[in-house]
PDB file of N, CA and C in Angstrom:
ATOM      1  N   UNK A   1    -115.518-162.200-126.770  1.00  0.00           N
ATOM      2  CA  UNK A   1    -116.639-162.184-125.836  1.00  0.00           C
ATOM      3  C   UNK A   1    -117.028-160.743-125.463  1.00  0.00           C
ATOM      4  N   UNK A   2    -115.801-159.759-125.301  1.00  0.00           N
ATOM      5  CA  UNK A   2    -116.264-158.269-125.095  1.00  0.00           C
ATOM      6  C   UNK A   2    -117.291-157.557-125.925  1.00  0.00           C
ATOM      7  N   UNK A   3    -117.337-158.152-127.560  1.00  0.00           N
ATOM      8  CA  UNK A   3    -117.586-157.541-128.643  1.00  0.00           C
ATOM      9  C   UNK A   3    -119.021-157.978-128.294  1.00  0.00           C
ATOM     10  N   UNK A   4    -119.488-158.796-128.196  1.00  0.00           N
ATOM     11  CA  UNK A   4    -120.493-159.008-128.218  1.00  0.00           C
ATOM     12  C   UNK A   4    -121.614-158.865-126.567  1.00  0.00           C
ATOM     13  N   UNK A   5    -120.839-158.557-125.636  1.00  0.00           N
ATOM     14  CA  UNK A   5    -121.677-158.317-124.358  1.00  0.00           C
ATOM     15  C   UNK A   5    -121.778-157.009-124.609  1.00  0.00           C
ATOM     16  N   UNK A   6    -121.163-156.001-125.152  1.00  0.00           N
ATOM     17  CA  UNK A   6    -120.959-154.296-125.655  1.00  0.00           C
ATOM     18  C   UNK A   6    -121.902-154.246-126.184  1.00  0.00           C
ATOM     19  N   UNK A   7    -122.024-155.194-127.260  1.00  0.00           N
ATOM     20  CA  UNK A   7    -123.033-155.056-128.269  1.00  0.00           C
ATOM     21  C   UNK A   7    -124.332-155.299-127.790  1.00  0.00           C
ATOM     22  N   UNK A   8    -124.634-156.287-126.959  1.00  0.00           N
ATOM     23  CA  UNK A   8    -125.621-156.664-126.303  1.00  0.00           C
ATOM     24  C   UNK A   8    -126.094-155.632-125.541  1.00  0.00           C
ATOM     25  N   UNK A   9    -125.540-154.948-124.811  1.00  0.00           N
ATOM     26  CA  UNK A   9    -126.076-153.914-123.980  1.00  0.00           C
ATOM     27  C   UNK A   9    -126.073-152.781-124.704  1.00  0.00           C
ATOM     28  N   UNK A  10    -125.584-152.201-125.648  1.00  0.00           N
ATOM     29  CA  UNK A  10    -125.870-151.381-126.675  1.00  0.00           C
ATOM     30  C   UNK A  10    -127.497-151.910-127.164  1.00  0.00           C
ATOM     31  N   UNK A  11    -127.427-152.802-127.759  1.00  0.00           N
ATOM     32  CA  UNK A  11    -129.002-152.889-128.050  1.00  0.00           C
ATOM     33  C   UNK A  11    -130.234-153.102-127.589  1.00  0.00           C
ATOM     34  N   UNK A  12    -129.815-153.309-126.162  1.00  0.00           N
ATOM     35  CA  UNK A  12    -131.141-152.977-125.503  1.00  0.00           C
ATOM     36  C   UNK A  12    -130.992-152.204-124.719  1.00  0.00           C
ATOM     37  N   UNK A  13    -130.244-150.721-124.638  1.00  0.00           N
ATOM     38  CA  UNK A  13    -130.071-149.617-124.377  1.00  0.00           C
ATOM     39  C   UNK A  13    -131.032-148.827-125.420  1.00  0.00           C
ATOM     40  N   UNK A  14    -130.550-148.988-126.634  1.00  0.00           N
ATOM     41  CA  UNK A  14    -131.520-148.613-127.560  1.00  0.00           C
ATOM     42  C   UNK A  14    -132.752-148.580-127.673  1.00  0.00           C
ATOM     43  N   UNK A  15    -133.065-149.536-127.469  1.00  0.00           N
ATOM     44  CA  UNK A  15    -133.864-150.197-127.336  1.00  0.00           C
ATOM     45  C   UNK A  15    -135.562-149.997-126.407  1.00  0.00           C
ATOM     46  N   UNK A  16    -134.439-149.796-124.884  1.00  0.00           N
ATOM     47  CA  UNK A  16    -135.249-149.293-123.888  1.00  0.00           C
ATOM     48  C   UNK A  16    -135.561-147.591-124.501  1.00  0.00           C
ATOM     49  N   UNK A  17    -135.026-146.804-125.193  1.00  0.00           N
ATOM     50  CA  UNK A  17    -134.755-145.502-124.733  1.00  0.00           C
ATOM     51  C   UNK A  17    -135.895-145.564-126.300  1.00  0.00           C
ATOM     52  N   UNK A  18    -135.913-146.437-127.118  1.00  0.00           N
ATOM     53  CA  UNK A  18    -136.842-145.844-128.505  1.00  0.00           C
ATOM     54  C   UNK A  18    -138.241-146.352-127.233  1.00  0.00           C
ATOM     55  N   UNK A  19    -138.616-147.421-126.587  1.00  0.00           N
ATOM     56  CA  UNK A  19    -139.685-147.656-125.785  1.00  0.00           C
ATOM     57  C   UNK A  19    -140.398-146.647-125.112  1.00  0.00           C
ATOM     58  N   UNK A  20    -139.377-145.503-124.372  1.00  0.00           N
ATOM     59  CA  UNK A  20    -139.353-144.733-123.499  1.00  0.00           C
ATOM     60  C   UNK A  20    -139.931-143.916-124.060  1.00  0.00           C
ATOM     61  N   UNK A  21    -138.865-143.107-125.063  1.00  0.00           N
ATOM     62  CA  UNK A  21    -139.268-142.405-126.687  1.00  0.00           C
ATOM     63  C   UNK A  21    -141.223-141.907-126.723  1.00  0.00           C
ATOM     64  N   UNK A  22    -141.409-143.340-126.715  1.00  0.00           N
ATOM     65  CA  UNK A  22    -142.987-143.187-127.581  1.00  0.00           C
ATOM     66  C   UNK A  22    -143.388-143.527-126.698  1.00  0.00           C
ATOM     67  N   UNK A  23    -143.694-144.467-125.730  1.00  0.00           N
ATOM     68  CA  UNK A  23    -145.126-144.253-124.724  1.00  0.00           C
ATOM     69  C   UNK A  23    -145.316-143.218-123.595  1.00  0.00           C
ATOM     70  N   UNK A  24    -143.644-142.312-122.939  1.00  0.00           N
ATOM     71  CA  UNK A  24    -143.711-141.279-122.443  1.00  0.00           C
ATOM     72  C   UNK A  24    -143.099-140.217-122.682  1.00  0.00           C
ATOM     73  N   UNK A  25    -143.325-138.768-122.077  1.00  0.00           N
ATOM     74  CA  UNK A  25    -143.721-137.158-122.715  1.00  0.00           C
ATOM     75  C   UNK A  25    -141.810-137.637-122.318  1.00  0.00           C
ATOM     76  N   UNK A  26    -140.828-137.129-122.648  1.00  0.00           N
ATOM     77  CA  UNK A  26    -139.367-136.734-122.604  1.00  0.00           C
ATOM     78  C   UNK A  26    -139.848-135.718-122.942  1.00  0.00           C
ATOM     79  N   UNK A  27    -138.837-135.017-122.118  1.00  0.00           N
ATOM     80  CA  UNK A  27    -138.493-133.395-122.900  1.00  0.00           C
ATOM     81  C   UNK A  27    -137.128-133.273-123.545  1.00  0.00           C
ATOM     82  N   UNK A  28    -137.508-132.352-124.555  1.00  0.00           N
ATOM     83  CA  UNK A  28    -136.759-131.917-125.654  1.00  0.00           C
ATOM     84  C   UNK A  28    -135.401-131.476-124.901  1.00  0.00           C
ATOM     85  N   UNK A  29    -134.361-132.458-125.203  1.00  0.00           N
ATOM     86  CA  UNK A  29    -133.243-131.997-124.434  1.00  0.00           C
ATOM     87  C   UNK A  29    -132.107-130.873-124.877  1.00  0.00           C
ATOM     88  N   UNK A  30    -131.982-130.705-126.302  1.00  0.00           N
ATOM     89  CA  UNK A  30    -131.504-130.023-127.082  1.00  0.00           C
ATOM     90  C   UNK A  30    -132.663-128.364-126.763  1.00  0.00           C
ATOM     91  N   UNK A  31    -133.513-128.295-126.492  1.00  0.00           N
ATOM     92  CA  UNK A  31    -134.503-126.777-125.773  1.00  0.00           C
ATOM     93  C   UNK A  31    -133.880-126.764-124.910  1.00  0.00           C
ATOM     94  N   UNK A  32    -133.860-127.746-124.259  1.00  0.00           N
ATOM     95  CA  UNK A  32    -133.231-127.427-122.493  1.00  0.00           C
ATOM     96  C   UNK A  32    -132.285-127.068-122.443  1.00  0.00           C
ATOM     97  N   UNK A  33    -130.988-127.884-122.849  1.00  0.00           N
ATOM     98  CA  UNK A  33    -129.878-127.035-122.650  1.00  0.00           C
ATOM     99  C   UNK A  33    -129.875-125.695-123.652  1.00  0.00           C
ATOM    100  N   UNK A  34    -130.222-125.249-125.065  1.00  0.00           N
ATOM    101  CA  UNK A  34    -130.346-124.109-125.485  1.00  0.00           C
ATOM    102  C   UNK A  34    -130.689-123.070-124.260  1.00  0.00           C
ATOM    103  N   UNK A  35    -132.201-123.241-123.579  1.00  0.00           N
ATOM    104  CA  UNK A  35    -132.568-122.379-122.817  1.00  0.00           C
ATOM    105  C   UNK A  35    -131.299-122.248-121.514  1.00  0.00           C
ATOM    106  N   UNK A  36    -131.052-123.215-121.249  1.00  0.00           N
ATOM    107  CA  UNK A  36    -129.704-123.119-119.938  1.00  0.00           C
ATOM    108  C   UNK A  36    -128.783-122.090-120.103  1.00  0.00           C
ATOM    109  N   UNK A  37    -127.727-121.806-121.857  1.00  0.00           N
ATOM    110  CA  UNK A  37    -126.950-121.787-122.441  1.00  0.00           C
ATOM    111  C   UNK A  37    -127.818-120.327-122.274  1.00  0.00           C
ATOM    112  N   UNK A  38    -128.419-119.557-122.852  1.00  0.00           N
ATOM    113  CA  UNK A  38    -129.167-118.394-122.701  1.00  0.00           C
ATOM    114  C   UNK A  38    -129.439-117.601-121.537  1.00  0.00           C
ATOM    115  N   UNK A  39    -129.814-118.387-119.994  1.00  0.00           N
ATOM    116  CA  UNK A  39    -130.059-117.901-119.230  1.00  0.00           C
ATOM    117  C   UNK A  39    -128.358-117.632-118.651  1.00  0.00           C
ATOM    118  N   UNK A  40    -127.583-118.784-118.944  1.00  0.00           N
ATOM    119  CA  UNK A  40    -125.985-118.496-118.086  1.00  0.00           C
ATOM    120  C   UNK A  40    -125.444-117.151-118.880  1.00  0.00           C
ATOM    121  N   UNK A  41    -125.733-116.971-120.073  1.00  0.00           N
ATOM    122  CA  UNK A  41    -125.096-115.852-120.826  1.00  0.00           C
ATOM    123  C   UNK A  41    -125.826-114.617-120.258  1.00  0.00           C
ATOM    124  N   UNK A  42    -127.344-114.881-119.849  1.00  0.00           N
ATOM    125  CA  UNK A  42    -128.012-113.509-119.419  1.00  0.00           C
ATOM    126  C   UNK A  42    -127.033-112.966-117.733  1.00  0.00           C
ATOM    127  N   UNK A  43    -127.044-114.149-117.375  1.00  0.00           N
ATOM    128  CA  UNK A  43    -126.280-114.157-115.782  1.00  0.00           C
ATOM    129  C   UNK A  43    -125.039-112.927-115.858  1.00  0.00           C
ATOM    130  N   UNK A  44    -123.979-113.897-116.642  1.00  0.00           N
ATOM    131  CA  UNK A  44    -123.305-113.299-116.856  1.00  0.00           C
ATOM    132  C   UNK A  44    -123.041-111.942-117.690  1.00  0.00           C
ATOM    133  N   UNK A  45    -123.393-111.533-118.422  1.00  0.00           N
ATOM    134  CA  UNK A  45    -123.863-110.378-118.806  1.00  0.00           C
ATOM    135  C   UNK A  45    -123.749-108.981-117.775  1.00  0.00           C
ATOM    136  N   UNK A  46    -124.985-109.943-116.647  1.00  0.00           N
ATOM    137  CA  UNK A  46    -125.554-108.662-116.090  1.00  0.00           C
ATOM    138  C   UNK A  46    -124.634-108.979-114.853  1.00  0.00           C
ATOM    139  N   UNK A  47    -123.685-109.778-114.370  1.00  0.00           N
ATOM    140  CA  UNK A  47    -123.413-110.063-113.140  1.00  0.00           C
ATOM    141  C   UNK A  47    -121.754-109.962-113.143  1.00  0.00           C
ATOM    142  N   UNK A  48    -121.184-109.795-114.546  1.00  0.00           N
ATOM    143  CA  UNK A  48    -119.370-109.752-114.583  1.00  0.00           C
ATOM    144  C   UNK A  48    -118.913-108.525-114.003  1.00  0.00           C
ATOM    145  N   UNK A  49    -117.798-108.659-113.600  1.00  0.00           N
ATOM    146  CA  UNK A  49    -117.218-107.799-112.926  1.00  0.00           C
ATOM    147  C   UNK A  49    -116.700-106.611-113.877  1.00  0.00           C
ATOM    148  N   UNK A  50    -116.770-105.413-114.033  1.00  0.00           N
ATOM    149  CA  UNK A  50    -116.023-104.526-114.856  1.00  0.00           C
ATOM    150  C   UNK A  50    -114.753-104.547-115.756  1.00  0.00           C
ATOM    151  N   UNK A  51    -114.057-104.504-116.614  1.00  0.00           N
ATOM    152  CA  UNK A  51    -112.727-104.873-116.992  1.00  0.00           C
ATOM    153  C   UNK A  51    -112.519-103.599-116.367  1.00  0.00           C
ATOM    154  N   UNK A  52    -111.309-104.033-116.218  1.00  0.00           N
ATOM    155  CA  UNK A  52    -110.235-103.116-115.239  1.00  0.00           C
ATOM    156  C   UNK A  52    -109.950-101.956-117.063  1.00  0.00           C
ATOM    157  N   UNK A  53    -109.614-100.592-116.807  1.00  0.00           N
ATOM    158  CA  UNK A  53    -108.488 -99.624-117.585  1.00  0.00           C
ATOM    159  C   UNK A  53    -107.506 -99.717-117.470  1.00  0.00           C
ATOM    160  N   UNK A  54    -106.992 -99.392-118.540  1.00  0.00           N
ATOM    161  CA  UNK A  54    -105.250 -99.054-118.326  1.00  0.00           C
ATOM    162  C   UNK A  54    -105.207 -97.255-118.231  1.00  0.00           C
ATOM    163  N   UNK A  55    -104.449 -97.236-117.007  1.00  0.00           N
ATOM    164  CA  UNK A  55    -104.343 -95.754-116.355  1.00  0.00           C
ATOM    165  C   UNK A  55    -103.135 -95.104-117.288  1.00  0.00           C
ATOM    166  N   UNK A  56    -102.463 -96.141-117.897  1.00  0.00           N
ATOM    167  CA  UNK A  56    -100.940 -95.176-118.700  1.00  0.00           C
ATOM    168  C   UNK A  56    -101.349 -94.637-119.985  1.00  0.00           C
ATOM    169  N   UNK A  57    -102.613 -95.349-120.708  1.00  0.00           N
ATOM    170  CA  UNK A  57    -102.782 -94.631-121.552  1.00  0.00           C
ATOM    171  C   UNK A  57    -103.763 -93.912-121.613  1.00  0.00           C
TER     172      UNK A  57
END
């Protein structure tokens, strides 16, 4: 009985989301996080703390 209520809601999960898909604008989620992934690296970049020296050598 599991196999098939899984399955059931698997396919009209699908289902809903190919619907969604084509009659409204989604944004490109794979841009989005790219652009996220870009701006956290710019952050950090400009915002890390110094590495410490070693004074013995």
């Amino acid at each position: 009985m599991g196999l098939i209520r899984s399955s059931f809601q698997f396919v009209v999960g699908t289902v809903f989301g190919v619907y969604v898909a084509q009659n409204y604008s989604v944004p490109n989620i794979h841009k989005l996080v790219n652009s996220g992934v870009a701006i956290a690296k710019h952050f950090e970049e400009n915002y890390r703390k110094p590495k410490k020296k070693d004074e013995g050598n």
